[in-house]
C-alpha atoms as a PDB file:
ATOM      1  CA  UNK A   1       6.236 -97.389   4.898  1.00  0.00           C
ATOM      2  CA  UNK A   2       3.680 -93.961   5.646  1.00  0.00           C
ATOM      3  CA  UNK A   3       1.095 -95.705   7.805  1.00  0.00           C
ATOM      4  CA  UNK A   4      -3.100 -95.854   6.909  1.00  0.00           C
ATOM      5  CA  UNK A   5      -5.171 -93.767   9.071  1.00  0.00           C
ATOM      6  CA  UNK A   6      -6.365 -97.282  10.674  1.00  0.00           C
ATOM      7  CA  UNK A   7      -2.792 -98.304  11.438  1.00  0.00           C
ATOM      8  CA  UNK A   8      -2.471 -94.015  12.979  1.00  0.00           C
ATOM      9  CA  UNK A   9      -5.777 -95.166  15.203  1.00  0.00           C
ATOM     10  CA  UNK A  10      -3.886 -98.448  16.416  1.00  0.00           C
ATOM     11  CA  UNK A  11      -0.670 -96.103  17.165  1.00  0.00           C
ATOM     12  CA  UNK A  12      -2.436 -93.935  19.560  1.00  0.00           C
ATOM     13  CA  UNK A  13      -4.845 -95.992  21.263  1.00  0.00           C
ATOM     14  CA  UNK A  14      -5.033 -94.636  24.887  1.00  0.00           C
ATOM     15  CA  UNK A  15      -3.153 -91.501  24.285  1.00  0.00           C
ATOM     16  CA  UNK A  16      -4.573 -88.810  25.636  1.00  0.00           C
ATOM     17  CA  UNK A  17      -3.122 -86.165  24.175  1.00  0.00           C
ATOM     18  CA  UNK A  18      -2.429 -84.486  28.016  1.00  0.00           C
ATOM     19  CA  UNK A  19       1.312 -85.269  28.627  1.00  0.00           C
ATOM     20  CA  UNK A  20       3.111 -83.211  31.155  1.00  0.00           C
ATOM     21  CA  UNK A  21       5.801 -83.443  29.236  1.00  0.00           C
ATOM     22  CA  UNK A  22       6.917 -82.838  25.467  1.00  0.00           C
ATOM     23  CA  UNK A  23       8.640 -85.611  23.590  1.00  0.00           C
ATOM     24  CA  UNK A  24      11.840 -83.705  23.597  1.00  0.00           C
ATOM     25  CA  UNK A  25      11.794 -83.275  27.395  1.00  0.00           C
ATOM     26  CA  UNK A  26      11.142 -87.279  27.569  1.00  0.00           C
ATOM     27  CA  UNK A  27      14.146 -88.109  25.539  1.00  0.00           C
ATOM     28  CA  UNK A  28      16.586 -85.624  27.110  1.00  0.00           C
ATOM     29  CA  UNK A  29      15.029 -87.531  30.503  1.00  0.00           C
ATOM     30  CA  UNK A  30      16.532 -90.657  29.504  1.00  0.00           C
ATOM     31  CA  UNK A  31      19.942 -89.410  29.669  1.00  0.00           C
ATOM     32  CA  UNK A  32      21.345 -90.868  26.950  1.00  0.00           C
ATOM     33  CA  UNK A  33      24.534 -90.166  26.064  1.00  0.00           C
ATOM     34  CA  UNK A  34      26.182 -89.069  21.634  1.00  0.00           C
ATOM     35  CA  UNK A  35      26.957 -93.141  21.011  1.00  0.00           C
ATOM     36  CA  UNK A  36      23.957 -94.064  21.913  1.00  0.00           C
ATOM     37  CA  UNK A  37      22.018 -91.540  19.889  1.00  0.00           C
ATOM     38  CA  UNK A  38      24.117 -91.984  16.553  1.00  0.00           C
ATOM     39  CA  UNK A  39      23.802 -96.120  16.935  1.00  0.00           C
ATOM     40  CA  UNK A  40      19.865 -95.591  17.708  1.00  0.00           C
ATOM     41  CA  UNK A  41      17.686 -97.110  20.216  1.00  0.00           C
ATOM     42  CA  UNK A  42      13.929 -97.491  20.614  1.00  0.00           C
ATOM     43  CA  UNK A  43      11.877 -96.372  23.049  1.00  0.00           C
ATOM     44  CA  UNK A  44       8.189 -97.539  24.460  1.00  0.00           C
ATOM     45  CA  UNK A  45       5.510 -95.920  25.745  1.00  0.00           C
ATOM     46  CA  UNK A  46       6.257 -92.622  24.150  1.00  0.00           C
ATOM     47  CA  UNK A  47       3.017 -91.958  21.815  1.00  0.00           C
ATOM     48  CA  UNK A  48       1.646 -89.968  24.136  1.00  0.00           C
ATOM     49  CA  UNK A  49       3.933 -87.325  24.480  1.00  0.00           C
ATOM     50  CA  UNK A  50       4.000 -86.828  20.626  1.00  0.00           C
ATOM     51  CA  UNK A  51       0.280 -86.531  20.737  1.00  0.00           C
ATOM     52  CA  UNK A  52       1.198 -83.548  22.893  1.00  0.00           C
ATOM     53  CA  UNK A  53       3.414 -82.401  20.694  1.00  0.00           C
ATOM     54  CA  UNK A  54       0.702 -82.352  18.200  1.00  0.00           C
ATOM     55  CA  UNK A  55      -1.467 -80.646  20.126  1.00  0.00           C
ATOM     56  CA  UNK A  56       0.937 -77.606  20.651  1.00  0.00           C
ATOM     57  CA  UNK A  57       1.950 -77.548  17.313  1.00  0.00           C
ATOM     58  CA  UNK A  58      -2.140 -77.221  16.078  1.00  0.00           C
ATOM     59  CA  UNK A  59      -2.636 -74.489  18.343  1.00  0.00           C
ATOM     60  CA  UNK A  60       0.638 -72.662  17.101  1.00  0.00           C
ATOM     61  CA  UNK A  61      -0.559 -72.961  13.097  1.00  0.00           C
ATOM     62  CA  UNK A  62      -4.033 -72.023  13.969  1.00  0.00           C
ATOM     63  CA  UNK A  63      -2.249 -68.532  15.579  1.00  0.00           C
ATOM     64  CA  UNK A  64       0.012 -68.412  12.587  1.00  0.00           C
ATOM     65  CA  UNK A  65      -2.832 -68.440   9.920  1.00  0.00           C
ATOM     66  CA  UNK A  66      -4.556 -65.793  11.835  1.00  0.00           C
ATOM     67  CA  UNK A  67      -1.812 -63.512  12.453  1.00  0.00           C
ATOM     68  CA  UNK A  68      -1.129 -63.692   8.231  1.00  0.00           C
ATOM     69  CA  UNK A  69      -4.677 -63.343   7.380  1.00  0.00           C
ATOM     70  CA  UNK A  70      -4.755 -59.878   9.653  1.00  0.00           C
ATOM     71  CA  UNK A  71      -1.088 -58.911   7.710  1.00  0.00           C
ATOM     72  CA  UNK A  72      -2.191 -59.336   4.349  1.00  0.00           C
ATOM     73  CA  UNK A  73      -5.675 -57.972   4.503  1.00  0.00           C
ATOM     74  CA  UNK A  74      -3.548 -54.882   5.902  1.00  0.00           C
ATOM     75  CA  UNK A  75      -0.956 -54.752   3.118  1.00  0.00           C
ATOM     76  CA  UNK A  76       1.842 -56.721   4.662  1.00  0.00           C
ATOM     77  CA  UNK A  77       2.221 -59.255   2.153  1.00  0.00           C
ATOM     78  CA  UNK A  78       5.491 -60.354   2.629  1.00  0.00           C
ATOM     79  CA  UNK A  79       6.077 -60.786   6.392  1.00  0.00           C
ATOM     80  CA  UNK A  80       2.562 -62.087   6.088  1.00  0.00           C
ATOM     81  CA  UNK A  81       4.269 -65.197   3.695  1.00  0.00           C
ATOM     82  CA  UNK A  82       6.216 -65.598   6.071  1.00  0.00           C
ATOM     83  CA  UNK A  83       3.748 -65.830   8.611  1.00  0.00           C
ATOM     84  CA  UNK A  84       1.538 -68.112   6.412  1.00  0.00           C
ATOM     85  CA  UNK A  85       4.899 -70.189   5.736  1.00  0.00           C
ATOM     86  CA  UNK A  86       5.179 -70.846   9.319  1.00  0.00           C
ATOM     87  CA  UNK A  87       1.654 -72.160  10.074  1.00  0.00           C
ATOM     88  CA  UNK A  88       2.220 -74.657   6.573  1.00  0.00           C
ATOM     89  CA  UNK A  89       5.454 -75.362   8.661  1.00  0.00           C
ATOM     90  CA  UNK A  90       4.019 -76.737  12.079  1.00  0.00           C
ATOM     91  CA  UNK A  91       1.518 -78.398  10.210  1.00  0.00           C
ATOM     92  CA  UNK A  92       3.899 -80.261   8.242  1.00  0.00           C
ATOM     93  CA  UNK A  93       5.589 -81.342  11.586  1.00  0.00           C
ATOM     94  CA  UNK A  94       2.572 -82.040  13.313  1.00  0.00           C
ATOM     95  CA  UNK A  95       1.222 -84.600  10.566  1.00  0.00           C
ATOM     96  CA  UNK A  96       4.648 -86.141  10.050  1.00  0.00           C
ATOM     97  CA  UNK A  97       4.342 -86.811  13.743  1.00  0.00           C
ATOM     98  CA  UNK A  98       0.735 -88.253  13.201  1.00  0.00           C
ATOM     99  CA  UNK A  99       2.130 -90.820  10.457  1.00  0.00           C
ATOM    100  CA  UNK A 100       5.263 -91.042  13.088  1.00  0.00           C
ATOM    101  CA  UNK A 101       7.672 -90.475  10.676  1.00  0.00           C
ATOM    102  CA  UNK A 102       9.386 -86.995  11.946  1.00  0.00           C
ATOM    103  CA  UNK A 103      12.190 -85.325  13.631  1.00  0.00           C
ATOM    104  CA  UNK A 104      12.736 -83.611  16.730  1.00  0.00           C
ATOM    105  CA  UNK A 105      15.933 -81.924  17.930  1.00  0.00           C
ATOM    106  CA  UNK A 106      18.261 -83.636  21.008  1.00  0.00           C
ATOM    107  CA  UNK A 107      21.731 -81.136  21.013  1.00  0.00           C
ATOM    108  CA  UNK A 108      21.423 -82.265  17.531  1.00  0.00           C
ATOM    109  CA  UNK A 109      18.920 -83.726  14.298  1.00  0.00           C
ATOM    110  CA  UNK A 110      17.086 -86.499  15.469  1.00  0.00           C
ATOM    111  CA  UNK A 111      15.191 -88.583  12.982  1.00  0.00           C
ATOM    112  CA  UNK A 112      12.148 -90.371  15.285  1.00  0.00           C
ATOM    113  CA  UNK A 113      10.248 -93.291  13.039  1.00  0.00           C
ATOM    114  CA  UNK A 114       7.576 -95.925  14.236  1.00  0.00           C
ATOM    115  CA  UNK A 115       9.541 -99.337  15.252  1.00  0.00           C
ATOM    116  CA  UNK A 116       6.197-101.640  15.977  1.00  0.00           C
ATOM    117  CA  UNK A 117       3.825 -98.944  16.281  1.00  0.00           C
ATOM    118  CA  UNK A 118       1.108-101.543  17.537  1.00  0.00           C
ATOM    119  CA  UNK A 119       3.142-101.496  20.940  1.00  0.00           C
ATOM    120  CA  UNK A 120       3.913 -98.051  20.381  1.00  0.00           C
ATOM    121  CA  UNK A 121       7.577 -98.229  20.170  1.00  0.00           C
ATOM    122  CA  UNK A 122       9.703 -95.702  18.621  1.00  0.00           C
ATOM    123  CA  UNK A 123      13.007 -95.525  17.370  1.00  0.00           C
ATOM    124  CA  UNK A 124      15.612 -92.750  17.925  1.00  0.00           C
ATOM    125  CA  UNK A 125      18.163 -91.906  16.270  1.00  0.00           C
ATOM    126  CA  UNK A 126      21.317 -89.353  15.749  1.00  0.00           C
ATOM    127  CA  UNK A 127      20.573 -87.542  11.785  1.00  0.00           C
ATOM    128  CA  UNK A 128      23.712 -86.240  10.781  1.00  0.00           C
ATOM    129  CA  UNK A 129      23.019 -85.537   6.978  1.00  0.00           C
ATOM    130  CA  UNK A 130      23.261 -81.985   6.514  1.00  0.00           C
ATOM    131  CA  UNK A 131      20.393 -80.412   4.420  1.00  0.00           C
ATOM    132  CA  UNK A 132      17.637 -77.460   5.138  1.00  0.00           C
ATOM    133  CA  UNK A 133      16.089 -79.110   8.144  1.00  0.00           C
ATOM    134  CA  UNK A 134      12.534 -76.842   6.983  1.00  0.00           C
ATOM    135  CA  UNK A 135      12.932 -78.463   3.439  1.00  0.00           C
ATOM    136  CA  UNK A 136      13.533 -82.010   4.943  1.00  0.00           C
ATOM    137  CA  UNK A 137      10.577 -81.490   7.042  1.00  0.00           C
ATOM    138  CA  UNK A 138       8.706 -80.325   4.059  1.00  0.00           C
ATOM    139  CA  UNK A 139       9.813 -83.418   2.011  1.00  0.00           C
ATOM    140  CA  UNK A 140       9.203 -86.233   4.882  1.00  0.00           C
ATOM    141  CA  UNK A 141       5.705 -84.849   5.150  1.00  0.00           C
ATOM    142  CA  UNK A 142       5.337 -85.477   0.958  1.00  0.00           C
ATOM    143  CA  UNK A 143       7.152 -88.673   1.480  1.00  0.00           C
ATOM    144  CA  UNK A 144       4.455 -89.544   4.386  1.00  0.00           C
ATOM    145  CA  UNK A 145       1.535 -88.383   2.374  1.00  0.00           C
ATOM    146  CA  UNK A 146       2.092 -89.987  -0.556  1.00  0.00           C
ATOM    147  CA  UNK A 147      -1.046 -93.254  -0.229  1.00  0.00           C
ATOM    148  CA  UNK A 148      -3.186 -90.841  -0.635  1.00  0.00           C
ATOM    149  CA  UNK A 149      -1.828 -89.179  -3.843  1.00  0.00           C
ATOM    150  CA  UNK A 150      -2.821 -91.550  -6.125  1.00  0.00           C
ATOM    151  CA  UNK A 151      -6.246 -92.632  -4.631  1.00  0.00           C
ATOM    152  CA  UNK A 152      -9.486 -90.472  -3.927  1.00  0.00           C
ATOM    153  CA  UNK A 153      -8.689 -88.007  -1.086  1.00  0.00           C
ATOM    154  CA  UNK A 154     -11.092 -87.065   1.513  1.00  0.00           C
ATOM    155  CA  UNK A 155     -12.073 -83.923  -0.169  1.00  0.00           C
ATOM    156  CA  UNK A 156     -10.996 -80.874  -2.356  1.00  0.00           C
ATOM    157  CA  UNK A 157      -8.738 -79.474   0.748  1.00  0.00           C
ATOM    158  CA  UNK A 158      -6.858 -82.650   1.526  1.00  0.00           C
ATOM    159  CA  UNK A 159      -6.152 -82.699  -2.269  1.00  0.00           C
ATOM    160  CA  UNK A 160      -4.676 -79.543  -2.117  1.00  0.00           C
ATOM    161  CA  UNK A 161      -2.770 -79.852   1.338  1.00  0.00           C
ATOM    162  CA  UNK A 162      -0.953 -82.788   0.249  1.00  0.00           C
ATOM    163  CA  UNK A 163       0.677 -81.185  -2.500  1.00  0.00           C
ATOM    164  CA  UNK A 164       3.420 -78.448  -2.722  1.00  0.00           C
ATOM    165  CA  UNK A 165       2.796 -75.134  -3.310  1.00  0.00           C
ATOM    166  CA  UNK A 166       2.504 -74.303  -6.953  1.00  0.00           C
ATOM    167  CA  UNK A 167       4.396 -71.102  -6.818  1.00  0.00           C
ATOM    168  CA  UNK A 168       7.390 -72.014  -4.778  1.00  0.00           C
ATOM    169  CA  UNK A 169       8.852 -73.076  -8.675  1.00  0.00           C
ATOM    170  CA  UNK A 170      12.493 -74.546  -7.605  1.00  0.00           C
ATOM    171  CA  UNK A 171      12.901 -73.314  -4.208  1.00  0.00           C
ATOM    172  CA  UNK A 172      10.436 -74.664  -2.958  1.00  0.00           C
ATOM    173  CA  UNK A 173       8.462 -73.633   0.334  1.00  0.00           C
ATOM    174  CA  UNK A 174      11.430 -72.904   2.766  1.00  0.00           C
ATOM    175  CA  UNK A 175      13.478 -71.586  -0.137  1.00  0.00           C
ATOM    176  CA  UNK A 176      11.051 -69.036  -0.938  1.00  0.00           C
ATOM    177  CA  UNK A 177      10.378 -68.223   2.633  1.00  0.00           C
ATOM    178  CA  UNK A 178      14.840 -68.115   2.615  1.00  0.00           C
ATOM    179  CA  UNK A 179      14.051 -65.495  -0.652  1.00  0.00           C
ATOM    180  CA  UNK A 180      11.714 -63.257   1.102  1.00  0.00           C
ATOM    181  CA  UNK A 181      12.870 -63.203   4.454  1.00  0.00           C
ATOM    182  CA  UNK A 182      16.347 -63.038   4.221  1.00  0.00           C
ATOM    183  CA  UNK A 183      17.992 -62.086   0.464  1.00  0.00           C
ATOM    184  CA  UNK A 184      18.793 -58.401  -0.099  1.00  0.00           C
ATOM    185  CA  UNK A 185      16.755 -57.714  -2.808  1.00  0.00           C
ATOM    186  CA  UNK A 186      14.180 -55.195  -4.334  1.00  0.00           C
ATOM    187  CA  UNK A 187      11.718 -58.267  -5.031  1.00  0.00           C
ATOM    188  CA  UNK A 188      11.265 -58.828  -1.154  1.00  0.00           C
ATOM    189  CA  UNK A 189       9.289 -56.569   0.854  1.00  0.00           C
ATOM    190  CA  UNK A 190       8.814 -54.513  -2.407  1.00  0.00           C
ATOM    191  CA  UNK A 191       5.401 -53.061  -0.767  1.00  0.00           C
ATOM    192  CA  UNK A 192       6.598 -49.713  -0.264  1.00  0.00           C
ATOM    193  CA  UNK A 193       7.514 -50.032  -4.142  1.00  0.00           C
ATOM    194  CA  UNK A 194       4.763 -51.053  -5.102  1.00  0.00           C
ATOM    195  CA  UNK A 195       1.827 -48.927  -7.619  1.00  0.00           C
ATOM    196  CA  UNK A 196      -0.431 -47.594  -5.179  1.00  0.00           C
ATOM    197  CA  UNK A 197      -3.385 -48.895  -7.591  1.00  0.00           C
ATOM    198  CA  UNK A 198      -1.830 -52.146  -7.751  1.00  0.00           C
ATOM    199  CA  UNK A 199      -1.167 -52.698  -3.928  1.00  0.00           C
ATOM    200  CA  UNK A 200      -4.456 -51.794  -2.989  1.00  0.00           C
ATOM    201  CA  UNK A 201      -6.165 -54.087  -5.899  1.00  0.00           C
ATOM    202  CA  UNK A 202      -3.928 -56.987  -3.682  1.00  0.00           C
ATOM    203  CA  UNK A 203      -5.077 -55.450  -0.550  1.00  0.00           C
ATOM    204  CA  UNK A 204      -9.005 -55.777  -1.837  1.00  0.00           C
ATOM    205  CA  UNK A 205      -8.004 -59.221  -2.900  1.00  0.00           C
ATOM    206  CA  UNK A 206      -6.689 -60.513   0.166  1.00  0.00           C
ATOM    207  CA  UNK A 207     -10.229 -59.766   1.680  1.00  0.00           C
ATOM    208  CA  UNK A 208     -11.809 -62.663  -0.007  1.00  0.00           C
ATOM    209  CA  UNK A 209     -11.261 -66.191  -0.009  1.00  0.00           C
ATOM    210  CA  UNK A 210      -8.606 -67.506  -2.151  1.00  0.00           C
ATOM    211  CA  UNK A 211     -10.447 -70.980  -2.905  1.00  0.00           C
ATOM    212  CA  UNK A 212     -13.266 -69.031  -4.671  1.00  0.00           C
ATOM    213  CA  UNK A 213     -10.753 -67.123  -7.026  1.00  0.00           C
ATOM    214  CA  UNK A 214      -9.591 -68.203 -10.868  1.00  0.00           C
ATOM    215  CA  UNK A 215      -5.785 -69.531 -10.114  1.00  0.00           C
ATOM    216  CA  UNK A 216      -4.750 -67.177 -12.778  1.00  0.00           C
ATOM    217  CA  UNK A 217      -6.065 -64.120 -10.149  1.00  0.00           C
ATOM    218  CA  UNK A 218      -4.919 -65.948  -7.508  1.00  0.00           C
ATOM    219  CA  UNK A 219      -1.337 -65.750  -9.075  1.00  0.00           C
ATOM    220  CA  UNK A 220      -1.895 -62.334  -9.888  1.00  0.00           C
ATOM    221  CA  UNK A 221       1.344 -59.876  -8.782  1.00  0.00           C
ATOM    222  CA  UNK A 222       2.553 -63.069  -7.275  1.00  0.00           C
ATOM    223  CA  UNK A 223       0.423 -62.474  -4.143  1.00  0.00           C
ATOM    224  CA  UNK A 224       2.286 -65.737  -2.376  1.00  0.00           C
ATOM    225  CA  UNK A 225       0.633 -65.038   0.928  1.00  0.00           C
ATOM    226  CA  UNK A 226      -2.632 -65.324   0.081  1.00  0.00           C
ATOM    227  CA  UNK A 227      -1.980 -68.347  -1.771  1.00  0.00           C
ATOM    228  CA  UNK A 228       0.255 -69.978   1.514  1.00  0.00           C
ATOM    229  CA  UNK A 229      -2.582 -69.044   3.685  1.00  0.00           C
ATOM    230  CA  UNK A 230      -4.728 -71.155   1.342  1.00  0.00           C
ATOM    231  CA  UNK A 231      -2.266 -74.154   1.299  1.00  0.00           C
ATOM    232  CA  UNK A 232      -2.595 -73.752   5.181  1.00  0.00           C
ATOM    233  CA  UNK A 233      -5.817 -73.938   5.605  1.00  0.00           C
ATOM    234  CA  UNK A 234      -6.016 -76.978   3.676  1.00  0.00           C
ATOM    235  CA  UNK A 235      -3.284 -78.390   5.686  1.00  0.00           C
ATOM    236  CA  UNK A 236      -5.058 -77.651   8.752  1.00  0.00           C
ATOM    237  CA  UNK A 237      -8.005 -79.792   7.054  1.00  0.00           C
ATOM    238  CA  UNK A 238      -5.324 -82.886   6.783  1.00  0.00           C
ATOM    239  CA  UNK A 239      -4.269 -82.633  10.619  1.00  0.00           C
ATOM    240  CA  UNK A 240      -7.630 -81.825  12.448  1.00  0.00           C
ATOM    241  CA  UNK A 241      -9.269 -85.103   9.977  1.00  0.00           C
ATOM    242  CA  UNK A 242      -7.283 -87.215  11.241  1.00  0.00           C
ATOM    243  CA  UNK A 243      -7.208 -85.991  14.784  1.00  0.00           C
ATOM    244  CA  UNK A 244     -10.838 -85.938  14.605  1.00  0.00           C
ATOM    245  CA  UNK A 245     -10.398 -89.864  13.534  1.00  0.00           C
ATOM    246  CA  UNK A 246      -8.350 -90.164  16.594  1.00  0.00           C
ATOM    247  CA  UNK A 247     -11.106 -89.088  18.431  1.00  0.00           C
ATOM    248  CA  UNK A 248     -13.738 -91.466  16.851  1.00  0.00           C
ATOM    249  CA  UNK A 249     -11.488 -94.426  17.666  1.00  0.00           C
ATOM    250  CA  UNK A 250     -10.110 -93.587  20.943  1.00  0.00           C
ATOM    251  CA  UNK A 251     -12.546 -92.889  24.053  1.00  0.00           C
ATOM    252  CA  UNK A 252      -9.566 -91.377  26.096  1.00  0.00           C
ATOM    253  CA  UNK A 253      -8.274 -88.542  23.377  1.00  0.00           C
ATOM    254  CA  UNK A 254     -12.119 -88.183  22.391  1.00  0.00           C
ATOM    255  CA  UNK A 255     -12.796 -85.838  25.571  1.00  0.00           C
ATOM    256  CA  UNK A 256      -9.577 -83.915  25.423  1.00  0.00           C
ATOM    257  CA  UNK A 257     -10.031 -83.016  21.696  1.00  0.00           C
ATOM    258  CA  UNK A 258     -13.289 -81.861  22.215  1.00  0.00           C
ATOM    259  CA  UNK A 259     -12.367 -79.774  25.234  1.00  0.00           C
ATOM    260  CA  UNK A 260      -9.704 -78.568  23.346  1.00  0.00           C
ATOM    261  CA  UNK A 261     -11.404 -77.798  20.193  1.00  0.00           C
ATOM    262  CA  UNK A 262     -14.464 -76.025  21.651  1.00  0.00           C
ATOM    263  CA  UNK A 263     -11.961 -73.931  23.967  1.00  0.00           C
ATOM    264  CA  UNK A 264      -9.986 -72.922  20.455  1.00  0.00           C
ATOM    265  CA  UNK A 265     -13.044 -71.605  18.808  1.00  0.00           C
ATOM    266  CA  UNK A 266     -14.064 -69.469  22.192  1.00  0.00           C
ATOM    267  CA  UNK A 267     -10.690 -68.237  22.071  1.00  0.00           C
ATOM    268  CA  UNK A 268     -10.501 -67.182  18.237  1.00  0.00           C
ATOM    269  CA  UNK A 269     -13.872 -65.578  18.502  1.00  0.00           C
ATOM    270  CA  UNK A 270     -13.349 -63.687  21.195  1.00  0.00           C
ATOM    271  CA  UNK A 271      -9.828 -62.629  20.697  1.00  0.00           C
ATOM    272  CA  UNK A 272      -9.546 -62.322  17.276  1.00  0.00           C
ATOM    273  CA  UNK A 273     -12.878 -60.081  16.120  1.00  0.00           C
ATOM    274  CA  UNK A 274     -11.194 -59.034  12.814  1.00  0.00           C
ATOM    275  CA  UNK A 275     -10.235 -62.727  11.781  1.00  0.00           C
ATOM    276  CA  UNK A 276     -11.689 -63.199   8.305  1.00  0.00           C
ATOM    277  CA  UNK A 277     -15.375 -64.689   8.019  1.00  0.00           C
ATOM    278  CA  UNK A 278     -14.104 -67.312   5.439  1.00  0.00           C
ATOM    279  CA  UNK A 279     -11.704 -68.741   8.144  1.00  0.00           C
ATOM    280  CA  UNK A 280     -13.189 -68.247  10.772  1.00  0.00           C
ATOM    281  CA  UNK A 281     -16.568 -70.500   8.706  1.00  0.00           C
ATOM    282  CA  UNK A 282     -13.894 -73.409   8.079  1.00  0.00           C
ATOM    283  CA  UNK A 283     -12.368 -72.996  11.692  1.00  0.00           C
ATOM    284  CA  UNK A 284     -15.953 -73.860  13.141  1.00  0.00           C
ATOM    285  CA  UNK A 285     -16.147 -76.782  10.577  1.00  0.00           C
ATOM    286  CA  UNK A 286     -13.392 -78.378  11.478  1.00  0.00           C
ATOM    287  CA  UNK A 287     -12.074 -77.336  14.703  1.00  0.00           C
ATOM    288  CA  UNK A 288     -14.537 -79.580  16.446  1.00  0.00           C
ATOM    289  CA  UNK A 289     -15.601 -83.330  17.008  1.00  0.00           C
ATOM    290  CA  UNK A 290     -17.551 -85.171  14.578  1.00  0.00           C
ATOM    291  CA  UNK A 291     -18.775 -88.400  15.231  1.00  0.00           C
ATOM    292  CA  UNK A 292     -20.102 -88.857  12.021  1.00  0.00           C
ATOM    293  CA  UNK A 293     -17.308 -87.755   9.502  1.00  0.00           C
ATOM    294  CA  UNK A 294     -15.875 -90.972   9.145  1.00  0.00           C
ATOM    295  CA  UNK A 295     -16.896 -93.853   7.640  1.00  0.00           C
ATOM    296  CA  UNK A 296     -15.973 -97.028   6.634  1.00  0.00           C
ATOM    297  CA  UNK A 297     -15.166 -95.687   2.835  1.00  0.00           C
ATOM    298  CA  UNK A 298     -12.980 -93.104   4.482  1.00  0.00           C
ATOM    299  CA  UNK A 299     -10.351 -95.820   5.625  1.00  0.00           C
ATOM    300  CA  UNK A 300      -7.639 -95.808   2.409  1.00  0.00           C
ATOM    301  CA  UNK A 301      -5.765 -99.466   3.184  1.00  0.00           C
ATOM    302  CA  UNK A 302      -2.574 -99.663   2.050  1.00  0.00           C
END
């Protein structure tokens, strides 16, 4: 059962979020051997590692979603999907590990869910089903989400993160990125065939943000990077709340995510000059503590 952001507080208490090691590097350090991975066994003690994990996998989306907004303000639009696909990806995996409900990979699939997550124990064990492991990410995160689909989210962006991406049709989020990436077709990377009118009407599109644009010229041309960048962004707006909940609960995490945060924001300004001014604006919202964001109406009980 996905866990309330309460029961995520209780999970994490006295993590710190500064392991020296990932959770990966934990588990291969406990030597077990193929048995004892496909029968399962739990581990304690471990919470604090996948708060690393998080961590690490924040700072990678952040880089993600400013490397695709610098591709498709530049006419790139398809490697900048891509990009944008990858920065929805790690934020997928980096909630699922928040609700600690995820996988991980050990010479093989591992599927990693919360045993008694009030002593912080973990269980570990061998996933042998074969599917797309992006898609199964994709659909655990949906699966973990889902206590908050039916009740009143935390605002318009965690309404919008929680949800697929409405142009993705069938395939879906990896199987688009599959379409565009890797099928030999004239539909992917089609820029160079593209109108010159019409690419640079995209081009002066991708300058603004997409949350202040009429879906219908949103889906314009099928622009899907602009629209992924905007389903990251409100993804990032899922992960750093609750983080930022983290904080307000735990006294230990509280200085490192601060730290952390403020040293993010130094680092995108000064770096990253050309990153967009509508990021950049919700970066500086949310990429920092905030004592005051939660409240008692904020906690959603299961």
């Amino acid at each position: 059962m996905p866990l309330a952001l309460e029961d995520v507080a209780i999970a994490f208490q006295n993590c710190n979020g500064e392991a020296k090691w990932s959770l990966k590097e934990y588990l291969k350090s406990l030597d077990k051997n193929k048995q004892q991975y496909e029968t399962g066994f739990v581990v304690d003690k471990a919470y604090n590692y996948i708060l690393t994990d998080i961590e690490c996998l924040l700072s990678k989306a952040i880089l993600n979603i400013c490397a695709a907004d610098l591709l498709i303000k530049n006419g790139f639009f398809s490697w900048g999907f891509v990009t944008s696909y990858y920065a929805n990806f790690f934020l997928a995996q980096s909630i699922n590990r928040l609700y600690l409900n995820f996988f991980t990979w050990i010479n093989s699939s591992v599927i990693c869910s919360y045993s008694n997550y009030i002593e912080q124990e973990l269980k570990v064990q061998a996933y042998n089903k074969s599917s797309d492991t992006h898609q199964r990410e994709f659909q655990t995160f949906f699966e973990n989400s889902r206590i908050f689909r039916e009740q009143k989210g935390i605002d318009r962006y965690w309404n919008i993160g929680i949800r697929q991406f409405d142009m993705a049709n069938s395939k879906g989020e990896s199987g688009l990125r599959n379409f565009i990436n890797y099928e030999i077709t004239s539909e992917s990377f089609d820029e160079l065939n593209l109108d010159e009118n019409k690419f640079n009407q995209i081009v002066r599109t991708n300058q603004t943000s997409p949350f202040n644009s009429p879906k219908e010229q949103a889906s314009q041309y099928k622009n899907y990077a602009r629209n992924n960048i905007k389903l990251a962004i409100s993804r990032l707006r899922v992960s750093t709340y609750i983080l930022n909940f983290l904080a307000v609960k735990n006294l230990e995490y509280r200085s490192y995510f601060e730290r952390k945060m403020k040293m993010r924001i130094q680092a995108i300004e000064s770096k990253y000059p050309h990153l967009s001014d509508w990021i950049l604006d919700f970066f500086k919202s949310w990429l920092v503590f905030n004592s005051e964001l939660i409240t008692e109406s904020d906690v959603i009980q299961l």
